[in-house]
PDB file of N, CA and C in Angstrom:
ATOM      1  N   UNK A   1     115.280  59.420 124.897  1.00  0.00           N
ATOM      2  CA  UNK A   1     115.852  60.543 124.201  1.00  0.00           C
ATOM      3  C   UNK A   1     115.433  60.457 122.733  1.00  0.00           C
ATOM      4  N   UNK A   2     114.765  61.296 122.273  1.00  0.00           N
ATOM      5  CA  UNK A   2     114.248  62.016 120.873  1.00  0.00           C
ATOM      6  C   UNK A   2     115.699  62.283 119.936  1.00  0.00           C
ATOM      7  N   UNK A   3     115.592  61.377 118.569  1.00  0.00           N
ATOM      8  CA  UNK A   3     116.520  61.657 117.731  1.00  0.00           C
ATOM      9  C   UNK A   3     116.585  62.632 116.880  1.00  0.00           C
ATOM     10  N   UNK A   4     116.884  63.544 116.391  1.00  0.00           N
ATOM     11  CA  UNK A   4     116.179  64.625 115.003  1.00  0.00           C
ATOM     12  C   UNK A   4     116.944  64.246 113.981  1.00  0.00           C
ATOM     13  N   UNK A   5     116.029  63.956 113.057  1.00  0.00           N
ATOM     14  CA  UNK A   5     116.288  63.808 111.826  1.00  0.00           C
ATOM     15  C   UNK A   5     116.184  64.942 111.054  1.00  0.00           C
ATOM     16  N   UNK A   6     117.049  64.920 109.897  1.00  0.00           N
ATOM     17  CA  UNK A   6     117.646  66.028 109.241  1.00  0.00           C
ATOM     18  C   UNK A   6     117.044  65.266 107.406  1.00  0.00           C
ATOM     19  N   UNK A   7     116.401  65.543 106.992  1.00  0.00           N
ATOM     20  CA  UNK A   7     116.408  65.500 105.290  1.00  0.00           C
ATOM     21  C   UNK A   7     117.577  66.235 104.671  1.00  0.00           C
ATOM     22  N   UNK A   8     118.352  65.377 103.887  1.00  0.00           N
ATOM     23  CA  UNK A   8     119.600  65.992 103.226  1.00  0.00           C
ATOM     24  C   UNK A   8     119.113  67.081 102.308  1.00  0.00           C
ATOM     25  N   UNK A   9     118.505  67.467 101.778  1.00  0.00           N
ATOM     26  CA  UNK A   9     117.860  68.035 101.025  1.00  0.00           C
ATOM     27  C   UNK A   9     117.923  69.780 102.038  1.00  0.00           C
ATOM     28  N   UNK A  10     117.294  69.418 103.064  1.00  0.00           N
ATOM     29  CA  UNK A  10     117.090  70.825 104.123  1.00  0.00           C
ATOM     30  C   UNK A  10     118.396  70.803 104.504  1.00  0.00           C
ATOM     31  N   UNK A  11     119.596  69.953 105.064  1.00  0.00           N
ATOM     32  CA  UNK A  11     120.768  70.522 105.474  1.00  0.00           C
ATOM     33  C   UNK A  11     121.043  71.359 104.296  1.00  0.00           C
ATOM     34  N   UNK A  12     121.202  70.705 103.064  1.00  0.00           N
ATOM     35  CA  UNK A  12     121.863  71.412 101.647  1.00  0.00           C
ATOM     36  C   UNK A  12     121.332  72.617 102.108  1.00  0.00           C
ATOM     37  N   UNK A  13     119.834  73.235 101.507  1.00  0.00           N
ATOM     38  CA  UNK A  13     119.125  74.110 101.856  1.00  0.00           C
ATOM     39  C   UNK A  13     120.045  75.082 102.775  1.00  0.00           C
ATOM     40  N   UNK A  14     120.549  74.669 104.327  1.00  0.00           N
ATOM     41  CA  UNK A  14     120.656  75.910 105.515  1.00  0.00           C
ATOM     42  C   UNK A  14     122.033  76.157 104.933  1.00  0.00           C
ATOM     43  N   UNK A  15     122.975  74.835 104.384  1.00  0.00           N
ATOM     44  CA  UNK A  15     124.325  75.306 104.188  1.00  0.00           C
ATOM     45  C   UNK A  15     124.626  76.080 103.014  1.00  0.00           C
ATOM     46  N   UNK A  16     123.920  76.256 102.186  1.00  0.00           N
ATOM     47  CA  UNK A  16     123.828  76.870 100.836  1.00  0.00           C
ATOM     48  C   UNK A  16     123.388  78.346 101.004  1.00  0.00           C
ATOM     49  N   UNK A  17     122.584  78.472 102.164  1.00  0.00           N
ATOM     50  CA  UNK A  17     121.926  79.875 102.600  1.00  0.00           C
ATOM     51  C   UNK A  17     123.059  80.837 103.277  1.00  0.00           C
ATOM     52  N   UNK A  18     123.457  79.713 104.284  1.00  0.00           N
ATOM     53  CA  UNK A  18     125.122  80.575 104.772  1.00  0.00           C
ATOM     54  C   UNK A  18     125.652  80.905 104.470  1.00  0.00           C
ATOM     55  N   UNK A  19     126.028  80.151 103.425  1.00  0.00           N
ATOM     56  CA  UNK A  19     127.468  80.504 102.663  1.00  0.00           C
ATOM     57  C   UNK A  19     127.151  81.463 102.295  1.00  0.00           C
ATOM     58  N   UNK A  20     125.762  81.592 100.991  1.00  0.00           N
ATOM     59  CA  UNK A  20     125.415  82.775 100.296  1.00  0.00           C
ATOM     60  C   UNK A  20     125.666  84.166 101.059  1.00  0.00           C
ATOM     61  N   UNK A  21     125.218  84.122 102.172  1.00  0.00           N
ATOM     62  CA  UNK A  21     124.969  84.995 103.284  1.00  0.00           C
ATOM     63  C   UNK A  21     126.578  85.648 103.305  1.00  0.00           C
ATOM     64  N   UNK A  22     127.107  84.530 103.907  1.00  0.00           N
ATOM     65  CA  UNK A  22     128.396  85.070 104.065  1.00  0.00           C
ATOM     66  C   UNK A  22     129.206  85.528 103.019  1.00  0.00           C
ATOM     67  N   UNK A  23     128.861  84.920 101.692  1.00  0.00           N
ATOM     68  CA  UNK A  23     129.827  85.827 100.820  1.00  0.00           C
ATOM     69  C   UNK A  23     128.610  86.724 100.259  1.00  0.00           C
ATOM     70  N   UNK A  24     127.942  87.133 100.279  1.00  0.00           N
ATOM     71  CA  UNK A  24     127.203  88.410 100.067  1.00  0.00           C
ATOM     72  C   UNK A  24     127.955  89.683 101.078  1.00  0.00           C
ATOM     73  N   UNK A  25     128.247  89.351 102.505  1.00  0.00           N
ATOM     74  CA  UNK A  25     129.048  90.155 103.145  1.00  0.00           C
ATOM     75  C   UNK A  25     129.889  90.465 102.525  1.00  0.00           C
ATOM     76  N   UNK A  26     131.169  88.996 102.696  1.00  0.00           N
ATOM     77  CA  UNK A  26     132.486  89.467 102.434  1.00  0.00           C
ATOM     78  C   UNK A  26     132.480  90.181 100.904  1.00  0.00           C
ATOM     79  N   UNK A  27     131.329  89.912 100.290  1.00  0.00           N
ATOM     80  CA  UNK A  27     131.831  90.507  98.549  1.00  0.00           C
ATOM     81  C   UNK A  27     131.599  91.901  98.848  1.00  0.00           C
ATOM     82  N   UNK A  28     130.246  92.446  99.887  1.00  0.00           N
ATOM     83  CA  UNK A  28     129.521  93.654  99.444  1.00  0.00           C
ATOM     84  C   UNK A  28     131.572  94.840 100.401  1.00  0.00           C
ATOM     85  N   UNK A  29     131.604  94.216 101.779  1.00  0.00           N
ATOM     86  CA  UNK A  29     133.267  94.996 101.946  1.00  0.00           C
ATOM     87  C   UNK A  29     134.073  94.756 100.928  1.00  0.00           C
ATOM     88  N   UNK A  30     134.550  93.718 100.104  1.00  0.00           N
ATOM     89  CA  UNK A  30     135.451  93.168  99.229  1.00  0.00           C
ATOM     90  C   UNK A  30     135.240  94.136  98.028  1.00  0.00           C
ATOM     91  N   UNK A  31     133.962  94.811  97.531  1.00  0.00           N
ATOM     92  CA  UNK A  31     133.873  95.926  96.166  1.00  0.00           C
ATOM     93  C   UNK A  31     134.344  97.073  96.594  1.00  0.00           C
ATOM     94  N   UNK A  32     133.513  97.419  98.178  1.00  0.00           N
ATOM     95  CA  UNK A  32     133.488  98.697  98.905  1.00  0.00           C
ATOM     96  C   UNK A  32     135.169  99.245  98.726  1.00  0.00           C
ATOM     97  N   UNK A  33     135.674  98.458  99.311  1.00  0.00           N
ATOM     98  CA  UNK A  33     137.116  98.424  99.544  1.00  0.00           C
ATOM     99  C   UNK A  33     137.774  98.418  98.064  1.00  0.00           C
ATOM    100  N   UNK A  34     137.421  98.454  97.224  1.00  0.00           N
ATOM    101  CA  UNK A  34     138.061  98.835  95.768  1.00  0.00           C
ATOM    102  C   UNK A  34     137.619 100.166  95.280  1.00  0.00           C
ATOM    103  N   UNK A  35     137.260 100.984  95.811  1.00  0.00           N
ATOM    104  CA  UNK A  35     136.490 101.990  95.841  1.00  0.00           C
ATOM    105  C   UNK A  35     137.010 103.474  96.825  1.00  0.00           C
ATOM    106  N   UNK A  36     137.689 104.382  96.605  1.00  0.00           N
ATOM    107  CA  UNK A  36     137.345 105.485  97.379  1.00  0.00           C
ATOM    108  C   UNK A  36     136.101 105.961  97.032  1.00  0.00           C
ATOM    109  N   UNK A  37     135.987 106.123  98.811  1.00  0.00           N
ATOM    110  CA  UNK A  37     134.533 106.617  99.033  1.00  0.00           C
ATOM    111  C   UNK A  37     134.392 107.820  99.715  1.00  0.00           C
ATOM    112  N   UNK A  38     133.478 108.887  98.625  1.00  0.00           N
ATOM    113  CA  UNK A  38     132.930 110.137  98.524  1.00  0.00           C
ATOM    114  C   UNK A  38     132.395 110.332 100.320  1.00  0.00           C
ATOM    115  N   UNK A  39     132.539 111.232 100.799  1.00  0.00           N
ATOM    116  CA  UNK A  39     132.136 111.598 102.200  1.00  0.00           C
ATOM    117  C   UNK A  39     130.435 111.630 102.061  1.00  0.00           C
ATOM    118  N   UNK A  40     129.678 112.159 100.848  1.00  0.00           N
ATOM    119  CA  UNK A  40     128.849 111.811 100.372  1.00  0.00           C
ATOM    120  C   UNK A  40     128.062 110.583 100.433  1.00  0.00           C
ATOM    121  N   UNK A  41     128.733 109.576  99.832  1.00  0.00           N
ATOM    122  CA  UNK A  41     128.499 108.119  99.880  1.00  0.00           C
ATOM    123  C   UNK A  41     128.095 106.980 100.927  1.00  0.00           C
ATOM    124  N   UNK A  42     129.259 107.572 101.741  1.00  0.00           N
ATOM    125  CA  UNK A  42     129.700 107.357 102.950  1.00  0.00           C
ATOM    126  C   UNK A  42     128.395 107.876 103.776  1.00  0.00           C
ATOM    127  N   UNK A  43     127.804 108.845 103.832  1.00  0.00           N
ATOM    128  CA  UNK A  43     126.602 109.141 104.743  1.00  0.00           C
ATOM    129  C   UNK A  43     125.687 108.621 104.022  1.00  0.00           C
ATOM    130  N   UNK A  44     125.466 108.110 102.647  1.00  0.00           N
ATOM    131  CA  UNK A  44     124.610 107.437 102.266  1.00  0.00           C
ATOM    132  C   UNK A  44     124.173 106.115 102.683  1.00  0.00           C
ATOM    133  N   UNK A  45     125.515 104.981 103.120  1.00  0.00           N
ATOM    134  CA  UNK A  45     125.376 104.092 103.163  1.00  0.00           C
ATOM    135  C   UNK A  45     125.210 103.926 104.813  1.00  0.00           C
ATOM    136  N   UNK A  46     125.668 105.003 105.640  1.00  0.00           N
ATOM    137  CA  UNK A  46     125.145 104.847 106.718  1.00  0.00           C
ATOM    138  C   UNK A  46     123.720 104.509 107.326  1.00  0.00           C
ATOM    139  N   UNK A  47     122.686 104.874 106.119  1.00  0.00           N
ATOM    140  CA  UNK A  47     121.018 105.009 106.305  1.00  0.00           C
ATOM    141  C   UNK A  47     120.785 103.545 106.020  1.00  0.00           C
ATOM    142  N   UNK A  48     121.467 103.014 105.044  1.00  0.00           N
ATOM    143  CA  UNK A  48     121.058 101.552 104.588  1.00  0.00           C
ATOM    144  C   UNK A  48     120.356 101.002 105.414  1.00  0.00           C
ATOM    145  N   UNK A  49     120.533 100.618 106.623  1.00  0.00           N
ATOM    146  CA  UNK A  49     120.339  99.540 107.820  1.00  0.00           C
ATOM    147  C   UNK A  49     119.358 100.048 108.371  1.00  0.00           C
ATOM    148  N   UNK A  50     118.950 101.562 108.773  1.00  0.00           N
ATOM    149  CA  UNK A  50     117.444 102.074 108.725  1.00  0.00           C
ATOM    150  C   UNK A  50     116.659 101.765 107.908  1.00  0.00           C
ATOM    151  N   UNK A  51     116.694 102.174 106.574  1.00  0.00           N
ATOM    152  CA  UNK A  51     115.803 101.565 105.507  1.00  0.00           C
ATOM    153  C   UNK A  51     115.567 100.071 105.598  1.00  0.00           C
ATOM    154  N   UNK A  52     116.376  99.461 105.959  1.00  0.00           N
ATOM    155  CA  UNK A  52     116.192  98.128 105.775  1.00  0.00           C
ATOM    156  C   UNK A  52     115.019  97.373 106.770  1.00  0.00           C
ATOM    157  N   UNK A  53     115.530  97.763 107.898  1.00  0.00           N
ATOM    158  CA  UNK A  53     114.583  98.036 108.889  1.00  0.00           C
ATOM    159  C   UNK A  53     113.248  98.338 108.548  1.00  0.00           C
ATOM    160  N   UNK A  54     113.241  99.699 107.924  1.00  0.00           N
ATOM    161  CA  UNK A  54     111.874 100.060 108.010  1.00  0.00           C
ATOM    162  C   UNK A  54     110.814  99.412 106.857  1.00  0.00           C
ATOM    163  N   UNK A  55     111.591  98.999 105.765  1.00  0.00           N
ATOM    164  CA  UNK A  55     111.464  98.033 104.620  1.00  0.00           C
ATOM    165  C   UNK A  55     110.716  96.657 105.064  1.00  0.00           C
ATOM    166  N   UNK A  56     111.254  96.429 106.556  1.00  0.00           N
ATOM    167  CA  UNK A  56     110.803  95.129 106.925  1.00  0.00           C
ATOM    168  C   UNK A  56     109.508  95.073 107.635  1.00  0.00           C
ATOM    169  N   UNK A  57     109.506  96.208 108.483  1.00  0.00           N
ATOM    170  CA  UNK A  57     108.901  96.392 109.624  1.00  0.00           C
ATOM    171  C   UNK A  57     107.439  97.183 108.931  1.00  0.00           C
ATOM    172  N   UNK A  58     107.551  97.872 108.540  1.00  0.00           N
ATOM    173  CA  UNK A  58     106.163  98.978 107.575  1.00  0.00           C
ATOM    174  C   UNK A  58     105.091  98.254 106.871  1.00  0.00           C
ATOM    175  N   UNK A  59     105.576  96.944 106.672  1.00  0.00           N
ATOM    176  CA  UNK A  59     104.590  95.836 106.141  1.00  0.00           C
ATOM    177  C   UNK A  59     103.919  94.871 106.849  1.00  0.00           C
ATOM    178  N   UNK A  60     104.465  94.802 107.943  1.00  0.00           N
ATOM    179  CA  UNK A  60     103.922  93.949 108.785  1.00  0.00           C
ATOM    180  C   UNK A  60     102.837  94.754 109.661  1.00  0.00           C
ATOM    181  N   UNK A  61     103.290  96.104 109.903  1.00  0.00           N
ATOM    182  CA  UNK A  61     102.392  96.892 110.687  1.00  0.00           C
ATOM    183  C   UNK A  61     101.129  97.191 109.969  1.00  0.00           C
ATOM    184  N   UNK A  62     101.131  97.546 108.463  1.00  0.00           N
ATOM    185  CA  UNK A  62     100.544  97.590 107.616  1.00  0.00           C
ATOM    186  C   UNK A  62      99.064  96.703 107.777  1.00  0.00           C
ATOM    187  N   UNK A  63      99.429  95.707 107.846  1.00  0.00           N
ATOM    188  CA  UNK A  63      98.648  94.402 108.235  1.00  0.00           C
ATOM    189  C   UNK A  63      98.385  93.791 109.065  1.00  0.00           C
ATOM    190  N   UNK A  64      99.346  94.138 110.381  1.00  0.00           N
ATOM    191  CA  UNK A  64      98.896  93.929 111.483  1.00  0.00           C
ATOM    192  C   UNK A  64      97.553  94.586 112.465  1.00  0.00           C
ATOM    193  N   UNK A  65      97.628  94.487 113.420  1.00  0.00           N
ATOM    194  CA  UNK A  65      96.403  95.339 114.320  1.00  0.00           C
ATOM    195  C   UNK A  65      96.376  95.876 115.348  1.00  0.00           C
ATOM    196  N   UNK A  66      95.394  96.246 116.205  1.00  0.00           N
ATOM    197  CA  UNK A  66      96.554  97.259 117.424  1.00  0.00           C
ATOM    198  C   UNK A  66      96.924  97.041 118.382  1.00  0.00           C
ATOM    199  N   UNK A  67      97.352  95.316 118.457  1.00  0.00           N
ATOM    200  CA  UNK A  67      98.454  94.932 119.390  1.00  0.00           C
ATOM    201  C   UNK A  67      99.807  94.954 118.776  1.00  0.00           C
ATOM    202  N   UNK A  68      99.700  94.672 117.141  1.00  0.00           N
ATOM    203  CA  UNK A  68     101.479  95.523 116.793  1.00  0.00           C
ATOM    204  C   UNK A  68     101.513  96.532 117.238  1.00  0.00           C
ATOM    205  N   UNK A  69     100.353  97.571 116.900  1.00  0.00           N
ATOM    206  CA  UNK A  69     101.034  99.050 116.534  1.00  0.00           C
ATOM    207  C   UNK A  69     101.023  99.377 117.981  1.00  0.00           C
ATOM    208  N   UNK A  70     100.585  98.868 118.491  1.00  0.00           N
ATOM    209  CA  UNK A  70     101.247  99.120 120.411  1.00  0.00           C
ATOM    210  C   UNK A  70     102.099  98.496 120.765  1.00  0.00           C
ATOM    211  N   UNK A  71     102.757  97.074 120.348  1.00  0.00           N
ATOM    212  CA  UNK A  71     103.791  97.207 120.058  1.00  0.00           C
ATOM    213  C   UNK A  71     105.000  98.300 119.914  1.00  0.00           C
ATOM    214  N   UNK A  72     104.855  98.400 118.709  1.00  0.00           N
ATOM    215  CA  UNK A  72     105.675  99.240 117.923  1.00  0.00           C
ATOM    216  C   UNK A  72     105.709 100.328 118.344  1.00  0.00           C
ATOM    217  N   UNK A  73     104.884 101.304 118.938  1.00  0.00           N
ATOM    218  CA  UNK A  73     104.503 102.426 119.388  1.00  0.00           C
ATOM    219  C   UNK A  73     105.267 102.618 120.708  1.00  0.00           C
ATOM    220  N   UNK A  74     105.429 101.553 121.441  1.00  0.00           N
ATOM    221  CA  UNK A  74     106.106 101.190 122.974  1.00  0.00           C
ATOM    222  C   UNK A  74     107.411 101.040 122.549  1.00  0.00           C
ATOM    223  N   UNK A  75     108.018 100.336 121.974  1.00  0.00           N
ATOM    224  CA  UNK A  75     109.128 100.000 120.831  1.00  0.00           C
ATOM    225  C   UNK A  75     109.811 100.997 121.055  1.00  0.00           C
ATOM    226  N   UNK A  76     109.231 102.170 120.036  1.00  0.00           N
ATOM    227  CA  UNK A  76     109.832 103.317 120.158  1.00  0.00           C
ATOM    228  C   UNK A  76     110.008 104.124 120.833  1.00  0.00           C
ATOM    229  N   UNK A  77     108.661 104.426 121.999  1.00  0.00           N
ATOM    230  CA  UNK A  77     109.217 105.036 122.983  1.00  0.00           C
ATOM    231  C   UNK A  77     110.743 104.768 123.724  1.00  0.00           C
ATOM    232  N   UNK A  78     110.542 103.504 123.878  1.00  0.00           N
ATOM    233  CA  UNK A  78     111.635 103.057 124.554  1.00  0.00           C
ATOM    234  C   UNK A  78     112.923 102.807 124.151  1.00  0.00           C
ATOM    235  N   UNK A  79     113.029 103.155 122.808  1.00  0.00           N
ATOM    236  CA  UNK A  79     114.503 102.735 122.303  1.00  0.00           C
ATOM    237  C   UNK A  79     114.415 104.419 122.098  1.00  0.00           C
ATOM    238  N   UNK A  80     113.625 105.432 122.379  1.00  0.00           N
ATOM    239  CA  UNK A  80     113.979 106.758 121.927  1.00  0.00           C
ATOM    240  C   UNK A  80     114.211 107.349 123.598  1.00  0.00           C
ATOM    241  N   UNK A  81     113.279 107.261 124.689  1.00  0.00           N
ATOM    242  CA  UNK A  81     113.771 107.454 125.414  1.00  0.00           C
ATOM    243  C   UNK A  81     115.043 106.627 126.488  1.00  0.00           C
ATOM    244  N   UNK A  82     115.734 105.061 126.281  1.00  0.00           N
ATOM    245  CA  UNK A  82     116.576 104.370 126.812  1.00  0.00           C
ATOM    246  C   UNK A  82     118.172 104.688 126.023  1.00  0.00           C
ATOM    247  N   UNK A  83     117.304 104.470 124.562  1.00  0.00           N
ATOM    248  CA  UNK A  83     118.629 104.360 123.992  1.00  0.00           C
ATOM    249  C   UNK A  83     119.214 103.000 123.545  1.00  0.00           C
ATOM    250  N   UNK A  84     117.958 102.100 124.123  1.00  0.00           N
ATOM    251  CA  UNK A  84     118.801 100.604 124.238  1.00  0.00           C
ATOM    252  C   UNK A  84     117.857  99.829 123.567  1.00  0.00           C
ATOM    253  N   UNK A  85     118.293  99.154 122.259  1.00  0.00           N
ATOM    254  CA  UNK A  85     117.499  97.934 121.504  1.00  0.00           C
ATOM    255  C   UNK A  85     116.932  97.344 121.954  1.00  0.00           C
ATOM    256  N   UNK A  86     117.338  96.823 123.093  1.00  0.00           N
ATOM    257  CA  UNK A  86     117.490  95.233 123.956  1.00  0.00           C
ATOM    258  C   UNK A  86     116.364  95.866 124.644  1.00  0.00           C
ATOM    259  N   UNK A  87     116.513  97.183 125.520  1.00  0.00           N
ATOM    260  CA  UNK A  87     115.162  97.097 125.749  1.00  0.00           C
ATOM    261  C   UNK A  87     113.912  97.305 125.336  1.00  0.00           C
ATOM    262  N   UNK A  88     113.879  98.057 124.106  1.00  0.00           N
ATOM    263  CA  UNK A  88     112.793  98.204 122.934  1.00  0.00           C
ATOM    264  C   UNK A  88     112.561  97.266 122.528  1.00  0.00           C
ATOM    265  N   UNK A  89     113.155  95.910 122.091  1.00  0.00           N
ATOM    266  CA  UNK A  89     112.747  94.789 121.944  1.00  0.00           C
ATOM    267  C   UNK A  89     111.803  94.217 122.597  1.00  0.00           C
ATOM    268  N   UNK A  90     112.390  94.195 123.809  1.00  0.00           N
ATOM    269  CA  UNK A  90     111.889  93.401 125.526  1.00  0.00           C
ATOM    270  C   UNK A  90     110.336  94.164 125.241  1.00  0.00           C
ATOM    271  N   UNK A  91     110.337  95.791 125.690  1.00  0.00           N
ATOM    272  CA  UNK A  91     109.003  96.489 125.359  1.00  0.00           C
ATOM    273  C   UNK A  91     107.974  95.745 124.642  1.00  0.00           C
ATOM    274  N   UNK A  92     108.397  96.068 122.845  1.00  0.00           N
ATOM    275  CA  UNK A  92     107.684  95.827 122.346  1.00  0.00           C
ATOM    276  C   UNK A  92     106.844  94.235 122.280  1.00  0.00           C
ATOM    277  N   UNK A  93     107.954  93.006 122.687  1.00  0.00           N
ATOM    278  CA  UNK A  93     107.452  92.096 122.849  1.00  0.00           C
ATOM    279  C   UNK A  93     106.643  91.717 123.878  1.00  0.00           C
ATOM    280  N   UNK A  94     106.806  92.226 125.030  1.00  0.00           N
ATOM    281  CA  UNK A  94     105.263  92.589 126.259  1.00  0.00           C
ATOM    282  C   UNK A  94     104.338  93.343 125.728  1.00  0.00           C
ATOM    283  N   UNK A  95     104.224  93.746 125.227  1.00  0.00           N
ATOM    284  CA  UNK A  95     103.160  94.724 125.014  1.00  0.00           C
ATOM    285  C   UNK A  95     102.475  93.937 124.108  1.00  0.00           C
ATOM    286  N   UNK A  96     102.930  93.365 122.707  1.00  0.00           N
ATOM    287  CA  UNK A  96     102.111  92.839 121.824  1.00  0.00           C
ATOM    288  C   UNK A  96     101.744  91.202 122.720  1.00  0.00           C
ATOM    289  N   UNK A  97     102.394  90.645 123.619  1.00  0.00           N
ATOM    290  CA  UNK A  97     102.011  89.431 124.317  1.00  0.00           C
ATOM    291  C   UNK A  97     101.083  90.287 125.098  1.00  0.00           C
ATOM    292  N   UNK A  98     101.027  90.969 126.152  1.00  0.00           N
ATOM    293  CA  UNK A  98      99.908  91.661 126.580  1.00  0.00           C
ATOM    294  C   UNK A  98      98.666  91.721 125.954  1.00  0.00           C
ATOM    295  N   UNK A  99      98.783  92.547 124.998  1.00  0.00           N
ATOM    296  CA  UNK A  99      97.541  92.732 124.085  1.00  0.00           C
ATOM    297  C   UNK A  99      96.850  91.869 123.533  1.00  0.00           C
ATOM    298  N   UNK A 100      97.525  90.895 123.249  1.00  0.00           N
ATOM    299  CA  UNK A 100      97.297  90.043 122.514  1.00  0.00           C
ATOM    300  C   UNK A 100      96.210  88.960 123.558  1.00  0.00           C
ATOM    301  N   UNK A 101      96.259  89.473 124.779  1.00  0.00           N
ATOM    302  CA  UNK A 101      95.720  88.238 125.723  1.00  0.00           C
ATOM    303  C   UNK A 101      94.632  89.083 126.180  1.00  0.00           C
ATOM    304  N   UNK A 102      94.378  90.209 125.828  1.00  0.00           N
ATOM    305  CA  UNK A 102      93.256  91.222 126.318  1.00  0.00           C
ATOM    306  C   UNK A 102      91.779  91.151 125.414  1.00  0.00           C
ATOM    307  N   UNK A 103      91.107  90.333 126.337  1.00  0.00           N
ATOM    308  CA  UNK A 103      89.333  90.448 125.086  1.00  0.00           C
ATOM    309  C   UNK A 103      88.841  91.259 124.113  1.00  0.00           C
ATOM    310  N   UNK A 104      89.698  92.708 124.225  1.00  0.00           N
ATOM    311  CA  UNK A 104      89.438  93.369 123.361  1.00  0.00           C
ATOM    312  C   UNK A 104      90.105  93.342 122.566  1.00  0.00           C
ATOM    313  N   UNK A 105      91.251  92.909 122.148  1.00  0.00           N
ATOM    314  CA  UNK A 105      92.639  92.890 121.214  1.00  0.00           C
ATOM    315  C   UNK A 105      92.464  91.778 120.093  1.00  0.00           C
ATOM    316  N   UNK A 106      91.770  90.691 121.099  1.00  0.00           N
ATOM    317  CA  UNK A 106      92.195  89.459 120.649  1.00  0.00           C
ATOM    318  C   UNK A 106      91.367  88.888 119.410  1.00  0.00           C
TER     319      UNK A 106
END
């Protein structure tokens, strides 16, 4: 049996990231919640998590090649016609493993 060793240095590192993480949450509800919020606002912040998304994703495609963008392209079909992440995920990750193993892709 294989032991894993941990450098104190990298635990600090993951536990310092969490926390941050987690009070970046609880602070960003903790302001929200001091705040009435404009019906306005309110549909504003609904988009956040799209943008964020697409913030992430638009750069990689950018630079990727056309086993992402078939990927991505399958992706969407499938989370537009299912409805379901889980399986747009599943999609897109066959498709770019697919491609990716095809002589012409590769």
């Amino acid at each position: 049996m294989s032991k894993i060793q941990m450098n104190t240095v990298t635990l600090i590192a993951i536990v310092g990231m969490a926390v941050g993480t987690y009070l970046t949450r609880v602070g960003g509800y903790w302001l929200v919640s001091r705040f009435e919020l404009t019906p306005r606002f309110q549909a504003w912040l609904s988009y956040v998590p799209g943008a964020i998304l697409v913030s992430l994703i638009v750069p990689e495609l950018a630079k990727g090649g056309p086993a992402k963008w078939g990927a991505a392209l399958a992706a969407l079909v499938v989370a537009w016609r299912s409805g379901n992440i889980l399986y747009a995920m599943l999609a897109g990750i066959g498709v770019v493993l697919l491609l990716r193993h095809l002589p012409v892709f590769a």
